[in-house]
N, C-alpha and C. Protein backbone atom coordinates (compact mmCIF):
# COMPACT_ATOMS: atom_id res chain seq x y z
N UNK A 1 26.30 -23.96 -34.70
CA UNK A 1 25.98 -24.20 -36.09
C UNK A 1 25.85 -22.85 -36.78
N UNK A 2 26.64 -22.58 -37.78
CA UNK A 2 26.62 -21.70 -38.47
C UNK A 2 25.74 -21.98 -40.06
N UNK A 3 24.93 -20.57 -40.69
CA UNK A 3 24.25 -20.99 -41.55
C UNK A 3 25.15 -19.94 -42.35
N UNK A 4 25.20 -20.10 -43.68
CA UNK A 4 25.49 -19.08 -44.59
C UNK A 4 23.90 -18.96 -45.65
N UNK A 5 24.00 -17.38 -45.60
CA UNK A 5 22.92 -17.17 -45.79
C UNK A 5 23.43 -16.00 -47.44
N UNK A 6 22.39 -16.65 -48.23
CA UNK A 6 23.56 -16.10 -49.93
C UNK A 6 22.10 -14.58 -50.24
N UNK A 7 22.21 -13.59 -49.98
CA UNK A 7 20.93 -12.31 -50.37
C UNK A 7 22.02 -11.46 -51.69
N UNK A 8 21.68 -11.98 -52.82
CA UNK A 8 22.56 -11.20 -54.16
C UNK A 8 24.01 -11.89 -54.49
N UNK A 9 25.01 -11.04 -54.12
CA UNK A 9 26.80 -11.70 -54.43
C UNK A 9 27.08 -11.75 -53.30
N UNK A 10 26.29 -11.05 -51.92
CA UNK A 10 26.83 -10.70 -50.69
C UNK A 10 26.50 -11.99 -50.11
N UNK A 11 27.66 -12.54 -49.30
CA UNK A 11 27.57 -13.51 -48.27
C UNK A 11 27.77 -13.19 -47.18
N UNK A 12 26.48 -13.42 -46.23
CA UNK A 12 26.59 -13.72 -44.78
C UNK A 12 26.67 -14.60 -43.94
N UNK A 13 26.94 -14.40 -42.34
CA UNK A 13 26.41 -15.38 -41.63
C UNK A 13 25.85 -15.31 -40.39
N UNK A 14 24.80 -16.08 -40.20
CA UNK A 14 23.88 -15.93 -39.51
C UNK A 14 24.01 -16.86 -38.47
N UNK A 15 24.19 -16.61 -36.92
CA UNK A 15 24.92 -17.61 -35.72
C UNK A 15 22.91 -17.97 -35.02
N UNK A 16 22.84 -19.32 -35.39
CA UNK A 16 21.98 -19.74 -35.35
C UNK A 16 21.70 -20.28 -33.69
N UNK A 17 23.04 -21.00 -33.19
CA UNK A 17 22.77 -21.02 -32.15
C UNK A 17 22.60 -20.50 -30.70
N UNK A 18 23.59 -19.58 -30.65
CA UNK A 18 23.37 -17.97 -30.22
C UNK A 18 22.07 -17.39 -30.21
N UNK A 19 21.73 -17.18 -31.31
CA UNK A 19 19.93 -16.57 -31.83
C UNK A 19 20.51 -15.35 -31.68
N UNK A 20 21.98 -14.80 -32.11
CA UNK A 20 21.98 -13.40 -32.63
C UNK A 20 21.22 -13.14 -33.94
N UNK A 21 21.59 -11.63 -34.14
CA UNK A 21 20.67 -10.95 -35.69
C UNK A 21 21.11 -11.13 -36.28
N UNK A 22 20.48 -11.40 -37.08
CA UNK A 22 21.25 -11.38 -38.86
C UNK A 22 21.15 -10.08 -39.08
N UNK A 23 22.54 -9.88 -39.02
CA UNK A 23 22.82 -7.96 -39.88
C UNK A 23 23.07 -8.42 -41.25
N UNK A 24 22.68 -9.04 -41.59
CA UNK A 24 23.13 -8.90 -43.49
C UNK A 24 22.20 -7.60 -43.85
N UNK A 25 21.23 -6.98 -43.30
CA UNK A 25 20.77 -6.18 -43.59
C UNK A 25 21.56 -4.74 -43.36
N UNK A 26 21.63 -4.09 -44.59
CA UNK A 26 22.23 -2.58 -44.09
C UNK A 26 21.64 -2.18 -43.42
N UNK A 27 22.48 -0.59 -43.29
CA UNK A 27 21.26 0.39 -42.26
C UNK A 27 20.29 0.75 -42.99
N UNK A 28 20.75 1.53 -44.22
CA UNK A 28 19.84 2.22 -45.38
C UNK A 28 18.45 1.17 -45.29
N UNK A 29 18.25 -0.33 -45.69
CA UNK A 29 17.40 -1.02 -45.92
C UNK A 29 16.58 -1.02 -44.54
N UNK A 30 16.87 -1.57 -43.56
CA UNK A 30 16.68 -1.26 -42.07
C UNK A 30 15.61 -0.32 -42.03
N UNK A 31 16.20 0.86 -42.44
CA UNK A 31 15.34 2.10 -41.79
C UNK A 31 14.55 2.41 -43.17
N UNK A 32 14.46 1.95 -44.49
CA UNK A 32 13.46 1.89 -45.39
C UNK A 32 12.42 1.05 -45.01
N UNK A 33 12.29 -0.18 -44.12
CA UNK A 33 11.62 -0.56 -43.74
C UNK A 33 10.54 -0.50 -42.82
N UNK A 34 11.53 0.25 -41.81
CA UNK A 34 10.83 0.80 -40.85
C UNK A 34 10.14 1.65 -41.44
N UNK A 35 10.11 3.00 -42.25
CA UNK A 35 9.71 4.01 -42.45
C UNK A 35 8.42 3.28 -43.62
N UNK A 36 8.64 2.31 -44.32
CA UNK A 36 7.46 2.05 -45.38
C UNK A 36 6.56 1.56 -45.05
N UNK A 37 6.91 0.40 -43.67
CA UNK A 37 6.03 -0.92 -43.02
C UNK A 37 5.07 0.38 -42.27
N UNK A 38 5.22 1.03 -41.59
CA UNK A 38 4.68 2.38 -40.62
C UNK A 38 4.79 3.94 -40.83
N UNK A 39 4.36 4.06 -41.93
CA UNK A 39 4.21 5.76 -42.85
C UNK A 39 3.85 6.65 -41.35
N UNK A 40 4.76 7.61 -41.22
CA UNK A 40 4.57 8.62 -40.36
C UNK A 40 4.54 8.36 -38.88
N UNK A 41 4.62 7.01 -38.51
CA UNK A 41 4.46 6.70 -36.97
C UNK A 41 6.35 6.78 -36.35
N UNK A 42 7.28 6.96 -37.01
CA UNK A 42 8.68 7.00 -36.36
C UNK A 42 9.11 8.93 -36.86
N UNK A 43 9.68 8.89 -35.56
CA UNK A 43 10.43 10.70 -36.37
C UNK A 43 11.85 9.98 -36.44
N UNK A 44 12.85 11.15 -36.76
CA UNK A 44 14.06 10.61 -37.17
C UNK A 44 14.88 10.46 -36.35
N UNK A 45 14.75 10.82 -35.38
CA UNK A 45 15.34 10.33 -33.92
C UNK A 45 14.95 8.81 -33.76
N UNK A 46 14.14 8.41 -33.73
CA UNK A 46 13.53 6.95 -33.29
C UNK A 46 13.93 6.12 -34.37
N UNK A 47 14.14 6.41 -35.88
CA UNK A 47 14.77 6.01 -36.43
C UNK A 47 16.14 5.37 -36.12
N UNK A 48 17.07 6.60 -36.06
CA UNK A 48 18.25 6.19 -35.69
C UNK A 48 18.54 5.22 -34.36
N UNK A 49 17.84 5.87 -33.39
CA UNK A 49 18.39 5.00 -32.48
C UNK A 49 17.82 2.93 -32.52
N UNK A 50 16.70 3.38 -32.63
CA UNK A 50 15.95 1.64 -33.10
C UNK A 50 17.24 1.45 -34.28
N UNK A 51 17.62 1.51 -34.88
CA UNK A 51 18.69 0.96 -36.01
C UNK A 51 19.95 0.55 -35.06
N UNK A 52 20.11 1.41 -34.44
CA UNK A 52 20.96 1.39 -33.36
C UNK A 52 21.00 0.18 -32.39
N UNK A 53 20.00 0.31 -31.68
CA UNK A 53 19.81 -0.65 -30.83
C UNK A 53 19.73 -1.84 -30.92
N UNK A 54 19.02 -2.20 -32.29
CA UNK A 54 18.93 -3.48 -33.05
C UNK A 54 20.31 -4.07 -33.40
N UNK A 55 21.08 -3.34 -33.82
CA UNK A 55 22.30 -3.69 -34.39
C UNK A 55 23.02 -4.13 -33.10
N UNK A 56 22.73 -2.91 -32.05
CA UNK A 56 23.86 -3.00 -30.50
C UNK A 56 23.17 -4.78 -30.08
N UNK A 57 21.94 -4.84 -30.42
CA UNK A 57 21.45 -5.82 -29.77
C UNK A 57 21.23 -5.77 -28.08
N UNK A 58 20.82 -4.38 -28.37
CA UNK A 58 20.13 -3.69 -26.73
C UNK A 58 18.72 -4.04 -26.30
N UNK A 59 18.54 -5.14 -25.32
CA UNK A 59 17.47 -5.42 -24.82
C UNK A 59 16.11 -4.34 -24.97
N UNK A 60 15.03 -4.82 -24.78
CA UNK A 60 13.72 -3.82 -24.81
C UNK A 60 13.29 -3.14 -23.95
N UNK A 61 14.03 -3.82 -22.47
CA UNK A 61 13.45 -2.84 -21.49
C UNK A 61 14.46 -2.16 -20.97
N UNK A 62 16.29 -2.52 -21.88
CA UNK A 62 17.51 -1.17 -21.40
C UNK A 62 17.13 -0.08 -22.34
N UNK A 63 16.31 -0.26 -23.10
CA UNK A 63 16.57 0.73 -24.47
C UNK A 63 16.37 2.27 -24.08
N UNK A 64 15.11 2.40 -23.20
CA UNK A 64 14.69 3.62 -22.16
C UNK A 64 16.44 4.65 -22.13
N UNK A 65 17.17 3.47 -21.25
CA UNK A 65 18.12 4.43 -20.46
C UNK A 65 19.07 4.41 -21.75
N UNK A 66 19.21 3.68 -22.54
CA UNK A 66 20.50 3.68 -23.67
C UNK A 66 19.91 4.80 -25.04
N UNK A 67 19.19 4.78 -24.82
CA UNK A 67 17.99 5.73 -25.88
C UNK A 67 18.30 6.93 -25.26
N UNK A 68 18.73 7.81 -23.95
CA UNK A 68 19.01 8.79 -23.04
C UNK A 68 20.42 8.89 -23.02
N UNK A 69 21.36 7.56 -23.25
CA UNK A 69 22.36 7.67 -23.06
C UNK A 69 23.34 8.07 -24.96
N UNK A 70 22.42 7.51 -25.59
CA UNK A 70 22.48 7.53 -26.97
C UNK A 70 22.62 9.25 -27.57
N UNK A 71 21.43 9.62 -27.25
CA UNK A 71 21.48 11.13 -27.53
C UNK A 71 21.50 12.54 -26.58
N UNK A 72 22.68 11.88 -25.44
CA UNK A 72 23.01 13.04 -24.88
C UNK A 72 24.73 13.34 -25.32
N UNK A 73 25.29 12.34 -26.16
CA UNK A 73 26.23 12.62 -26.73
C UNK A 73 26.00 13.41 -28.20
N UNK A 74 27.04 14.33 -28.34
CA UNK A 74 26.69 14.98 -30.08
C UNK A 74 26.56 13.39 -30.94
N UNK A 75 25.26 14.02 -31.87
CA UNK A 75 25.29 13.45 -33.01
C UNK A 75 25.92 14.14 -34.41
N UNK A 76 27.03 13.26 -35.21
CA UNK A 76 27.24 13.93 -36.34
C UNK A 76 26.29 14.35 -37.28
């Protein structure tokens, strides 16, 4: 079962039965959130990669080694 989910002109969709994420959310908004909900508790490393991971839809207890594997490659 698919839901369409209407946030402004932008249409998404959200796979309900799966129980994937709803990415209708950008990154920009994403990480405004993070940073407003918790003033000063993320640096900008933890930023990126939690945006990251969320999106990859990387479990909580791979995140350790993908969080290691994440930033031993250059970042642009």
């Amino acid at each position: 079962m698919r839901l369409l989910l209407i946030s402004g002109h932008k249409e998404t969709y959200h796979d309900k039965v799966n129980g994937l994420q709803d990415l209708s959310k950008t990154i920009p908004i994403v990480q405004y959130e993070m940073l407003s909900n918790h003033p000063y508790r993320y640096t900008q490393e933890d930023v990126l990669f939690e945006v990251f991971a969320e999106r990859s839809q990387i479990s909580k207890k791979e995140r350790a080694t993908a969080r290691e594997k994440f930033f031993s490659k250059g970042q642009p």
